[in-house]
C-alpha atoms as a PDB file:
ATOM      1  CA  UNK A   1     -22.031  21.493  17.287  1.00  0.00           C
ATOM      2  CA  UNK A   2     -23.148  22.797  14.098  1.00  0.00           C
ATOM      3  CA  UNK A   3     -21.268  23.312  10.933  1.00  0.00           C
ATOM      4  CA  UNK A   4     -22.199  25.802   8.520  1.00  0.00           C
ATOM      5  CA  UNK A   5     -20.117  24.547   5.659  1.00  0.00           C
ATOM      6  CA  UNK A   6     -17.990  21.176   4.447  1.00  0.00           C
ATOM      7  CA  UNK A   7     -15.384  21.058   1.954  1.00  0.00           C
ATOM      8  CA  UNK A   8     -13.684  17.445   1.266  1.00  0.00           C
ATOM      9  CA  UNK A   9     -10.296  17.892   0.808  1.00  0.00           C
ATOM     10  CA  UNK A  10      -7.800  15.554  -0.939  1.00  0.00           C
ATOM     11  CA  UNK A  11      -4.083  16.406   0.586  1.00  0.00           C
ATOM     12  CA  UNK A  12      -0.640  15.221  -0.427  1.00  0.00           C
ATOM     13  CA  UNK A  13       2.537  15.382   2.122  1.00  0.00           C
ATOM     14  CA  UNK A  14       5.896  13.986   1.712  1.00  0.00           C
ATOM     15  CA  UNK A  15       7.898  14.039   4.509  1.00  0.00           C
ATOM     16  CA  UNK A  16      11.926  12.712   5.187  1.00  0.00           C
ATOM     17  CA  UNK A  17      11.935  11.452   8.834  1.00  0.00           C
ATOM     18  CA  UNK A  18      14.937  10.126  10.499  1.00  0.00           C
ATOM     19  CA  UNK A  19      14.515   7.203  13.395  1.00  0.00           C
ATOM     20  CA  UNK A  20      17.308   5.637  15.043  1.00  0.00           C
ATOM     21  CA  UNK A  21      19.311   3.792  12.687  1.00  0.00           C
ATOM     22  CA  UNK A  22      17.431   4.975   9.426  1.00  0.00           C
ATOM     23  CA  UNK A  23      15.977   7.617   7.037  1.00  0.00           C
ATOM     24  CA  UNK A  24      13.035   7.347   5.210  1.00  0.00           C
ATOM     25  CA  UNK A  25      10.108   8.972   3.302  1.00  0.00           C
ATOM     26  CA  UNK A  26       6.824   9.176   3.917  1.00  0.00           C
ATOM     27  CA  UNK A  27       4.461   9.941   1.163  1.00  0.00           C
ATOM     28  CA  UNK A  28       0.845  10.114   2.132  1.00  0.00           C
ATOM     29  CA  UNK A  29      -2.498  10.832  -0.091  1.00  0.00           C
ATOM     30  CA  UNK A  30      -5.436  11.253   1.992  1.00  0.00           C
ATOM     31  CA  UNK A  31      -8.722  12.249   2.829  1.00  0.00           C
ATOM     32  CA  UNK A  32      -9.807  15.422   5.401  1.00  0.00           C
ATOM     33  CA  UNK A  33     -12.538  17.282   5.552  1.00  0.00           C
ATOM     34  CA  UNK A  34     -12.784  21.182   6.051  1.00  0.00           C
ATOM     35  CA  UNK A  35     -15.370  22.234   8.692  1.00  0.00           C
ATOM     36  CA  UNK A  36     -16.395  26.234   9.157  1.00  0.00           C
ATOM     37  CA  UNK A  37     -17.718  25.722  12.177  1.00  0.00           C
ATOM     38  CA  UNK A  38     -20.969  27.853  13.926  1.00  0.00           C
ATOM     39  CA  UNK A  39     -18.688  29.476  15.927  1.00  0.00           C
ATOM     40  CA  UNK A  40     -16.780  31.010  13.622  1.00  0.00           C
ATOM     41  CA  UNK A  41     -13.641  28.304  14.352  1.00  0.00           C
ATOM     42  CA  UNK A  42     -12.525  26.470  10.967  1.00  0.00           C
ATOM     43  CA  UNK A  43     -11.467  22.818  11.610  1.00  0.00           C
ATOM     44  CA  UNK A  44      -9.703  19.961   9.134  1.00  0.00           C
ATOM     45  CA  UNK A  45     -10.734  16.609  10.211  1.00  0.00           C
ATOM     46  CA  UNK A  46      -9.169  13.388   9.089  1.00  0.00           C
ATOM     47  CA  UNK A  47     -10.935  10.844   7.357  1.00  0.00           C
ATOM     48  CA  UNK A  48      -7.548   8.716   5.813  1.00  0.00           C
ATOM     49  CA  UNK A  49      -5.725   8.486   8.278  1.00  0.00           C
ATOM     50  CA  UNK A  50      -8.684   9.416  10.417  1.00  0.00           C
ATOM     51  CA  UNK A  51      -7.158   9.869  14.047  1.00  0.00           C
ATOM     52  CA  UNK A  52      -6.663  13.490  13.818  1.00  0.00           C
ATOM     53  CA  UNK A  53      -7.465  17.219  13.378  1.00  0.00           C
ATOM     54  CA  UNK A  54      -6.355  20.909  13.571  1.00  0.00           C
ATOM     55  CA  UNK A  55      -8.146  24.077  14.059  1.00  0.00           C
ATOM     56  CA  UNK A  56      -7.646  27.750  13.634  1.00  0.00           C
ATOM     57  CA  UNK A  57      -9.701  31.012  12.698  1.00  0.00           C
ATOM     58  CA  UNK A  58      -9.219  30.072   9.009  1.00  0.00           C
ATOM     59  CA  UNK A  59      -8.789  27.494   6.739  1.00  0.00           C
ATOM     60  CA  UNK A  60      -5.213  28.276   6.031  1.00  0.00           C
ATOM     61  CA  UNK A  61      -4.252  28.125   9.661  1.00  0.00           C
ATOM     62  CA  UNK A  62      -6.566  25.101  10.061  1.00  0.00           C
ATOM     63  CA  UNK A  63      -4.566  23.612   7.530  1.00  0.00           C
ATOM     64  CA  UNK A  64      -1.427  24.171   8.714  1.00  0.00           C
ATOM     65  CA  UNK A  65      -2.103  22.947  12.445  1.00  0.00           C
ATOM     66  CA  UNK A  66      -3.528  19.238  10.708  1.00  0.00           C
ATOM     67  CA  UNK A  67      -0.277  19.592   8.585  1.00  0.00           C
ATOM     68  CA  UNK A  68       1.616  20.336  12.092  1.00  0.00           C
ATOM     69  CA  UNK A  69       0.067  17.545  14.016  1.00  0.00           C
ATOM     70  CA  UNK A  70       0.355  15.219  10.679  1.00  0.00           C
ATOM     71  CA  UNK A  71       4.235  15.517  11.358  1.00  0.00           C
ATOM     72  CA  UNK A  72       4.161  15.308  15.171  1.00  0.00           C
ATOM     73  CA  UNK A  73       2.610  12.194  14.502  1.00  0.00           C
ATOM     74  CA  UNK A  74       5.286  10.836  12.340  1.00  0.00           C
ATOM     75  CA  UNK A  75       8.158  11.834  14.672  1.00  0.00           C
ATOM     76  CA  UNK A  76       6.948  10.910  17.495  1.00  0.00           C
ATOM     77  CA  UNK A  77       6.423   7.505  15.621  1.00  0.00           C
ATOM     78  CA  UNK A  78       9.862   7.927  14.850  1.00  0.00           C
ATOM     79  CA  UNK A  79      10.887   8.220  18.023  1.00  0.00           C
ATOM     80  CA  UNK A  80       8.973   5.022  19.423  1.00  0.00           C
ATOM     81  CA  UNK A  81      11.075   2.770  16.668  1.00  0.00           C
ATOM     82  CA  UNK A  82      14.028   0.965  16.488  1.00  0.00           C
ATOM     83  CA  UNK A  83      13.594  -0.239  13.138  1.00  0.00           C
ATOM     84  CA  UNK A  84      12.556   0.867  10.167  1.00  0.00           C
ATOM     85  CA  UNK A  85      10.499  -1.825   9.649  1.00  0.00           C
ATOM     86  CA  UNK A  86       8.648  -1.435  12.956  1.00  0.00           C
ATOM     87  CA  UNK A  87       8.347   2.775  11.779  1.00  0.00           C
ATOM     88  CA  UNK A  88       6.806   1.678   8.491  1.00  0.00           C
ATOM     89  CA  UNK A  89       4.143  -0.773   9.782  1.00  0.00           C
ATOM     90  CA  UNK A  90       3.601   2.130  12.645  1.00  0.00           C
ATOM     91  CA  UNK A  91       3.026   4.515   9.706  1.00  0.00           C
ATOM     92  CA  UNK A  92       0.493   1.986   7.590  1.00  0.00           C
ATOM     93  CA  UNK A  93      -1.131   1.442  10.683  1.00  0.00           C
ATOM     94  CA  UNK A  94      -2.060   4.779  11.920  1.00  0.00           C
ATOM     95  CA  UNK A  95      -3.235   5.773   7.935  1.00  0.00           C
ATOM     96  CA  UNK A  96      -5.762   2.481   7.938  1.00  0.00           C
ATOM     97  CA  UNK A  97      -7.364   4.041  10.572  1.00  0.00           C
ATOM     98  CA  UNK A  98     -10.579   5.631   8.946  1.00  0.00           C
ATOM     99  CA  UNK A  99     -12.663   7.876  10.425  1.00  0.00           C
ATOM    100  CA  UNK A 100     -16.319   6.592   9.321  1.00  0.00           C
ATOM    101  CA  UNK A 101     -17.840   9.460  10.745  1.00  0.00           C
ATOM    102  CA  UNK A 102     -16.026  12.221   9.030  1.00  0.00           C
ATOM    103  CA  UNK A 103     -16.068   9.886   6.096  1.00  0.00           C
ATOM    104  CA  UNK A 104     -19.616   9.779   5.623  1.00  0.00           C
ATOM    105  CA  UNK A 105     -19.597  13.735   6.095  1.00  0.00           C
ATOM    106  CA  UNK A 106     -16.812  13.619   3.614  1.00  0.00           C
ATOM    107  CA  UNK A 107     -18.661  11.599   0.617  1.00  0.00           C
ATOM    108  CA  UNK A 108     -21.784  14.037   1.407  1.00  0.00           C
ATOM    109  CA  UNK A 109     -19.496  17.111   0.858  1.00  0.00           C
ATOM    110  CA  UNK A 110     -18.069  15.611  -2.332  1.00  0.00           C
ATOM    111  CA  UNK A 111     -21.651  15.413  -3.658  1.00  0.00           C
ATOM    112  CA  UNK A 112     -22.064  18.976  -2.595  1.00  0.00           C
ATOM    113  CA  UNK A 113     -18.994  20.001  -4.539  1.00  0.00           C
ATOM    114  CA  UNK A 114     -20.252  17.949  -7.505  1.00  0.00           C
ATOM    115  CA  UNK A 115     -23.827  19.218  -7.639  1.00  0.00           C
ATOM    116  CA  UNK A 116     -22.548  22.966  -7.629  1.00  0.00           C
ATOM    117  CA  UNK A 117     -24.162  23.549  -3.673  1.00  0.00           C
ATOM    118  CA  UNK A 118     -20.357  24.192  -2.540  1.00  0.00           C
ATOM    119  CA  UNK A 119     -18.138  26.534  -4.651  1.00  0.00           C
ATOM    120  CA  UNK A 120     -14.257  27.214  -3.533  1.00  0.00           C
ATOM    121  CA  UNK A 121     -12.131  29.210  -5.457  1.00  0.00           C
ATOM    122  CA  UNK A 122      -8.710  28.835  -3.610  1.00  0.00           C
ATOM    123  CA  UNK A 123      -8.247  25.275  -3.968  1.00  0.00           C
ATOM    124  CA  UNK A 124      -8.078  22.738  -7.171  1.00  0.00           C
ATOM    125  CA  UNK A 125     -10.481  20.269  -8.029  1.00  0.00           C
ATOM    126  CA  UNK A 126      -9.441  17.005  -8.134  1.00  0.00           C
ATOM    127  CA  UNK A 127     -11.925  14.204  -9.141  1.00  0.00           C
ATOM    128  CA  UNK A 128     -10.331  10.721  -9.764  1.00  0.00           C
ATOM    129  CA  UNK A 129     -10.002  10.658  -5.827  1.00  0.00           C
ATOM    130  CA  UNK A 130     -10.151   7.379  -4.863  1.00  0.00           C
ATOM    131  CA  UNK A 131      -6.835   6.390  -7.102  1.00  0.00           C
ATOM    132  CA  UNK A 132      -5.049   8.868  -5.205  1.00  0.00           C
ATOM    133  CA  UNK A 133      -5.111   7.228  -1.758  1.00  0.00           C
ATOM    134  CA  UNK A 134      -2.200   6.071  -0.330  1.00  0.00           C
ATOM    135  CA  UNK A 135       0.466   5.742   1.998  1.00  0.00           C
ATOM    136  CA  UNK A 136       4.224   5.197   1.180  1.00  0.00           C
ATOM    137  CA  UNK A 137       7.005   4.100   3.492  1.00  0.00           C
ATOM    138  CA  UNK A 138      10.482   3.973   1.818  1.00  0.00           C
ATOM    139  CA  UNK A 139      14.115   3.831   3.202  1.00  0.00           C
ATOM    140  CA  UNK A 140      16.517   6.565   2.235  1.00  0.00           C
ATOM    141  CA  UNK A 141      19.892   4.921   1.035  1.00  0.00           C
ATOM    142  CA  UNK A 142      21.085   8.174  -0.847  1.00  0.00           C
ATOM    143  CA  UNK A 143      19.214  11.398   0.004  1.00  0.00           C
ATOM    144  CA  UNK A 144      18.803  13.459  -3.172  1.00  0.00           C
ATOM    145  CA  UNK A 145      17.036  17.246  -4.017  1.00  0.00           C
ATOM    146  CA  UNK A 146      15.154  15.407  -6.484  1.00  0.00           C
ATOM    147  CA  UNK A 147      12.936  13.708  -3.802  1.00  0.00           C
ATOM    148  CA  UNK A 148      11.786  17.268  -2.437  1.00  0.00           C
ATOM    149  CA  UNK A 149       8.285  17.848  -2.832  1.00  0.00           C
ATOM    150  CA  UNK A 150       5.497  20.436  -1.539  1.00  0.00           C
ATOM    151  CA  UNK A 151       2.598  19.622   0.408  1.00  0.00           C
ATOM    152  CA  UNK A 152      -0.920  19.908  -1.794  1.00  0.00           C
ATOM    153  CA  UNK A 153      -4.211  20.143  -0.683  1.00  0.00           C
ATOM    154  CA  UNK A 154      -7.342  19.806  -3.127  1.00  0.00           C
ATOM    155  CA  UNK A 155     -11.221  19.941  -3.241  1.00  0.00           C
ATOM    156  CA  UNK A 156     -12.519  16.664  -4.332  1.00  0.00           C
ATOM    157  CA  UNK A 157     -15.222  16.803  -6.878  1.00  0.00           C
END
C-alpha cells in the first residue's frame, strides 16, 4: 500500500476518566504519523503509544477517529480495573508500546518537514519533540475547571 504523503504529528490529550472506585487524569504527549494514502483514504498511525490508528477521507476526520479510539482505549481500560493503581500501570503500559515501524516512517517524515520537502499550513510546528513525550496518570481528589484542557495536535519539525 502506497502512501503519497507523511506528516509526523506531535498530539496532546487530557482526558478525566472515572473507574470503579476512582477519578483520574490522563495526560498523554505522543507521537502519530499522518498518512494520505494512494487511495485517496487519510490515516493517523500511532507511533507513542503505537497500538493504534484511525482513518477517514481527511485528515481532520482521521484525526478525530485516532482521538475516538485513543479514548475507547482508556475506558475500556477503565472498565477492566478495580484500582487505580492497576488503571495507571494499564495506561503506562499500553503508551510504552512503540510502534518501530511507523516510528522509523515517523523520524523520516520529520526530516522531510525539516528539509522543506513537506509543507503544512494547518498545523503548528513544534520542534523540541522529544521533551514533550509523555504519559501522566493522576488521581482526582477535587475535580476543578482549572484542569480542563483541549486536545492539540502539531507537525514536528
Amino acid at each position: 500500500m502506497a502512501m503519497s504523503a507523511h506528516y509526523p504529528l506531535l498530539f496532546g490529550y487530557r482526558d478525566l476518566l472515572e473507574g470503579d472506585g476512582f477519578v483520574a487524569v490522563v495526560e498523554i504527549c505522543g507521537r502519530a504519523l499522518l498518512a494520505e494514502e494512494s487511495e485517496g483514504d487519510v490515516w493517523m498511525y500511532g507511533v507513542n503509544p503505537g497500538a493504534m490508528a484511525g482513518g477517514g477521507q481527511t485528515p481532520r476526520e482521521a484525526m478525530a477517529a485516532f482521538r475516538s479510539e485513543y479514548q475507547a482505549i482508556l475506558f475500556d481500560f477503565a472498565e477492566e480495573t478495580t484500582t487505580f493503581e492497576a488503571f495507571k500501570n494499564q495506561v503506562e503500559d499500553f503508551f510504552a508500546q512503540t510502534n518501530k515501524p511507523n516510528e522509523v516512517e515517523w523520524r523520516k517524515a520529520v526530516e522531510d518537514v525539516r528539509a522543506g520537502r513537506v509543507e503544512v499550513d494547518w498545523l503548528t510546528k513544534q520542534r523540541e519533540w522529544q521533551q514533550q513525550l509523555r504519559v501522566v496518570v493522576h488521581k482526582i481528589g477535587a475535580p476543578s475547571a482549572k484542569d480542563n484542557a483541549l486536545p492539540r495536535e502539531e507537525l514536528a519539525a
